[in-house]
Structures are given as C-alpha cells and as structure tokens.
Protein backbone atom coordinates (compact mmCIF):
# COMPACT_ATOMS: atom_id res chain seq x y z
CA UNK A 1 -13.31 26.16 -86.93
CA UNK A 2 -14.85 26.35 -90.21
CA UNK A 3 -18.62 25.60 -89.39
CA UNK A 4 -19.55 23.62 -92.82
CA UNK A 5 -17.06 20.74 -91.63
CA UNK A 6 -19.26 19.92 -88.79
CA UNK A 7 -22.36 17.74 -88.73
CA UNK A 8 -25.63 19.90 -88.68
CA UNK A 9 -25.60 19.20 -84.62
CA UNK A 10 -22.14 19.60 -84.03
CA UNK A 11 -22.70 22.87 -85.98
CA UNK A 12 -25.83 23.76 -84.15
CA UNK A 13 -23.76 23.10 -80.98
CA UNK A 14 -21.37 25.18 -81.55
CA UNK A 15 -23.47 27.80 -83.02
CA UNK A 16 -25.02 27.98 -80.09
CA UNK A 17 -22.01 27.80 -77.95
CA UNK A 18 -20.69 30.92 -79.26
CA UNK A 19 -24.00 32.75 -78.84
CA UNK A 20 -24.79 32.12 -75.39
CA UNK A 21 -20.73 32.31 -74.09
CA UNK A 22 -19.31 34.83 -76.32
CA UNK A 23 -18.92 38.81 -75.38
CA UNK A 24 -22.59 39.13 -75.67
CA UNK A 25 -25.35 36.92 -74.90
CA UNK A 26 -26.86 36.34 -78.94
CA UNK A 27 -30.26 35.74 -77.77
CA UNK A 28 -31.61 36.21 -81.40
CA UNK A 29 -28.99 33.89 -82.59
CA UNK A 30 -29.53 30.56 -79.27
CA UNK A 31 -33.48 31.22 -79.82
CA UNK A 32 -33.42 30.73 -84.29
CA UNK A 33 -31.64 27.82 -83.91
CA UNK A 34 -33.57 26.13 -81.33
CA UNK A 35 -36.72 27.03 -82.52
CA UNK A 36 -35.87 26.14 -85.92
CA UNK A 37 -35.14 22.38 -84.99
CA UNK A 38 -37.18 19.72 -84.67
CA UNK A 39 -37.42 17.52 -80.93
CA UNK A 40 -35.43 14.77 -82.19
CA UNK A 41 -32.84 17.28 -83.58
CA UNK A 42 -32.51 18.98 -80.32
CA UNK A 43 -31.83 15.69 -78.82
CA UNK A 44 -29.28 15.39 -80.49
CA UNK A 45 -27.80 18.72 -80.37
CA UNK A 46 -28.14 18.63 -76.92
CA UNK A 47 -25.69 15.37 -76.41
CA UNK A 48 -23.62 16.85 -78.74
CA UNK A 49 -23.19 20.09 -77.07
CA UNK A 50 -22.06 18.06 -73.57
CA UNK A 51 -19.67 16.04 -75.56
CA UNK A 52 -18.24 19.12 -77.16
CA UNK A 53 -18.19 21.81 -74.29
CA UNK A 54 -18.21 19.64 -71.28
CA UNK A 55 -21.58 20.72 -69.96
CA UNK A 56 -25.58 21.12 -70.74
CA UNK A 57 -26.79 23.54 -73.00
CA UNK A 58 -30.02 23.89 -70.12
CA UNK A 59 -26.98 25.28 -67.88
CA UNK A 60 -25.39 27.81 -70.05
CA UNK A 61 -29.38 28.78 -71.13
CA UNK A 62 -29.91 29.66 -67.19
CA UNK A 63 -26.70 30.96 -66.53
CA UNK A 64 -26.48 33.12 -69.42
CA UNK A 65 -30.89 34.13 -70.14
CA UNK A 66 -33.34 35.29 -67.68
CA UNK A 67 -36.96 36.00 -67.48
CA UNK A 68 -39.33 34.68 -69.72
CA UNK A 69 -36.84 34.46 -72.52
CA UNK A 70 -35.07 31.58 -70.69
CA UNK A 71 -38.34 29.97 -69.69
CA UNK A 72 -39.19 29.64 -73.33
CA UNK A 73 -36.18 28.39 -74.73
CA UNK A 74 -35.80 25.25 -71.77
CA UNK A 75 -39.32 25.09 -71.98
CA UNK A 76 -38.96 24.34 -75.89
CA UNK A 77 -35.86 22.00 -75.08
CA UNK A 78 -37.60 20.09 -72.66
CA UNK A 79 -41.25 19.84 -74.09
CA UNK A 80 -41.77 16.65 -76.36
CA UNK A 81 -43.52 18.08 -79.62
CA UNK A 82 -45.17 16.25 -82.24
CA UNK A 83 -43.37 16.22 -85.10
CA UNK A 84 -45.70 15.34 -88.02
CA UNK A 85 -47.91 17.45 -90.01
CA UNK A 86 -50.90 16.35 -88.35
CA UNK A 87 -53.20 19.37 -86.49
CA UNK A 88 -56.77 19.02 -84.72
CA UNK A 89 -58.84 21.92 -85.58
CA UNK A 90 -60.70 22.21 -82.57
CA UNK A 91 -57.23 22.19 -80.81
CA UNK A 92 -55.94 25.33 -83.18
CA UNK A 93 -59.36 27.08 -82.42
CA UNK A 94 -58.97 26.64 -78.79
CA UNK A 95 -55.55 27.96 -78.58
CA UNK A 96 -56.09 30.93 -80.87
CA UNK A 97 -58.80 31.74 -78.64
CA UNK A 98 -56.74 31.53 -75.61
CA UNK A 99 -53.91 33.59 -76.93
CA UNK A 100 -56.29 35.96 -77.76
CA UNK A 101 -57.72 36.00 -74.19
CA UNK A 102 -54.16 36.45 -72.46
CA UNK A 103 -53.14 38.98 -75.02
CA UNK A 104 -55.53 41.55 -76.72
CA UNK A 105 -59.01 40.65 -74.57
CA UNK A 106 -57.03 41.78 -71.26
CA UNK A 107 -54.95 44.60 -69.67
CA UNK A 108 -51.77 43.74 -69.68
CA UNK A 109 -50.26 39.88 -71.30
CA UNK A 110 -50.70 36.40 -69.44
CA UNK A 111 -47.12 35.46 -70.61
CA UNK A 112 -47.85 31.76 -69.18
CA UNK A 113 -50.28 30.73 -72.04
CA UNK A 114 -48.20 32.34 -74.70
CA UNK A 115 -45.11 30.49 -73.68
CA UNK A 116 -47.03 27.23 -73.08
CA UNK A 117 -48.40 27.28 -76.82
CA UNK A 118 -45.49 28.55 -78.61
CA UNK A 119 -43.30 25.49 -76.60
CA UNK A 120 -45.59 22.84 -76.58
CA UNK A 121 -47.07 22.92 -79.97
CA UNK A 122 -45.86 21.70 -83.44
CA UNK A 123 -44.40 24.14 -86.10
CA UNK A 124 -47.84 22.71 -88.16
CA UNK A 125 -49.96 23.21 -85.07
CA UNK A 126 -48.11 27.15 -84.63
CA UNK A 127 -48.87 27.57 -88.50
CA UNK A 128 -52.27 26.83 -87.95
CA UNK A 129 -52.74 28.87 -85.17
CA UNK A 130 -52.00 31.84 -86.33
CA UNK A 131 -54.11 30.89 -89.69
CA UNK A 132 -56.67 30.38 -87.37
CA UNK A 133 -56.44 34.04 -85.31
CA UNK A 134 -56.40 36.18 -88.90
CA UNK A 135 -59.32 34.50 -89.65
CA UNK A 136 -60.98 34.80 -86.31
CA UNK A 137 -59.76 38.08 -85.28
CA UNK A 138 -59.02 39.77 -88.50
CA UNK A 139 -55.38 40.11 -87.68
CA UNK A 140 -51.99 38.85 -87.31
CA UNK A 141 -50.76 37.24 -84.19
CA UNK A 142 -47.24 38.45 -84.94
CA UNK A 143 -48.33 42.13 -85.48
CA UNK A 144 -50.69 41.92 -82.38
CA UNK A 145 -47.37 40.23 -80.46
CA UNK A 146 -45.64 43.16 -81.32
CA UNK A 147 -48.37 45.91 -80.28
CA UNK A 148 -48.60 44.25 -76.96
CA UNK A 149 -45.26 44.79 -76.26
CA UNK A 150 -44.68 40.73 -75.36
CA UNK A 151 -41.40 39.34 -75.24
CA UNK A 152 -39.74 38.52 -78.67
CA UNK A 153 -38.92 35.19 -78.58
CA UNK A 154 -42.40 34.32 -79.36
CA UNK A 155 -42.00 36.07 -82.68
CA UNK A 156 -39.15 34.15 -83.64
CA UNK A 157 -40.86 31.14 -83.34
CA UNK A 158 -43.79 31.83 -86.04
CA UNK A 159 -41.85 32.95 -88.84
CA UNK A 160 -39.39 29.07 -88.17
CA UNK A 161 -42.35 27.59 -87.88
CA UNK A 162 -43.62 29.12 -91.16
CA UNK A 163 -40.48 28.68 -92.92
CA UNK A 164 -40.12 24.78 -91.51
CA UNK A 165 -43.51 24.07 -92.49
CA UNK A 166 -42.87 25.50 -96.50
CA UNK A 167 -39.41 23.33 -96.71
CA UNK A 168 -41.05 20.30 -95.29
CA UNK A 169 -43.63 20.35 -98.23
C-alpha cells in the first residue's frame, strides 16, 4: 500500500504496524514516530491502529519490546502531555537537576527519573531542559546520555522534540 494515500494516522498506523510485526522488531522506527507526535495525534493513531489491525498498539508494544524501551514508549502513549509552548522555569531547573542526579552525580543510572521526564514532559518543556543542563552543567544531555551508556530511546526523543519545537515556530 502506497503510504502517501493514507491519512497521516492511518500512515502512522501502519508505519508502525510494520515496525513492531515485521521480521525484525524496528524499535528505531515504533519509537520516531511516537515520539514525534503530539498526545492528541497519538489518540488518534491509536484508534486508528485497532480499526486497521484488529488490536491495540499497547499490545503489540508489550508483546513485541521489553525492558525499559517498552516502558517508555506505553509510558509516552499513556501519559497526557501538554501540548502548548508554555514551560515553567523553575520546573525545567528542577528536572535538569534531577536528571543530572540519576545520571552523572551517581554510580550507575536511575532509569525511573529519566523515563518519567522524557514521557511526561512537553517537546517545549524537553527543549528546555536540556537548554537548561548545558547551561548548568556545561554539557549536553544527549552526549552525557550516551557516555552513561542509558538506553536509547531517550535520545530519540530530544532531537523530535528539537525538531517539533523548530517546525512549530
């Protein structure tokens, strides 16, 4: 099926569909989309993906993820986000201090504050964060996500949320 003919959630659907069912699990592939959509679009792409293939994408997530990867992408389905552009400073400090606490302050990563940020908080509210950590900590949150040997997904969510952020201006 030629994927331009579809609606942008029928497309998404099916997208998805073939990345979480096919051969190989696409992880890359299921996590850009959903991270890349907004709560009211994942609504949506969530009916549409029952309608289409007869069953929840949350089900095909768990039967076909594991580990923290699938705890951050039905977190991010589940979690109601803000949508606007509208960030409280003293909110962005807080959680830039607190990823910083569970990641590069301690032995090891507290995965649970990482994926609670990155699922609960808008793509403005992500941008700011990691504004907020270069400035506080003199580097970047993705490079010090990638030193500390955390889980992907998180990185996939700063550069959407970066890129959502520019088109939305």
């Amino acid at each position: 099926m030629l994927l331009w003919v579809l609606d942008p959630a029928g497309r998404d659907a099916t997208i998805l569909n073939q990345a979480l069912n096919g051969d190989i699990t696409d992880l890359r592939t299921a996590t850009e989309v959903i991270c890349s959509r907004t709560p009211s679009q994942l609504q949506i792409m969530k009916q549409t993906y029952r309608a289409r293939f007869g069953c929840y994408l949350e089900h095909d997530i768990t039967e076909r993820t594991y580990g923290d990867h699938q705890k951050i992408l039905l977190a991010y389905l589940g979690v109601p986000r803000n949508e606007g552009p509208e960030v409280d400073p003293s909110a962005v400090t807080n959680d830039a201090r607190e990823l910083y606490r569970a990641g590069e302050k301690r032995v090891g990563t507290d995965e649970r504050a990482f994926i609670r940020i990155f699922t609960e908080s808008s793509r403005a509210h992500l941008v700011s964060i990691a504004n907020a950590y270069q400035h506080m900590y003199a580097r970047s949150l993705e490079k010090v996500m990638l030193v500390s040997n955390f889980l992907e997904t998180p990185l996939i969510f700063l550069p959407c949320a970066n890129q959502a952020q520019k088109i939305n201006k």
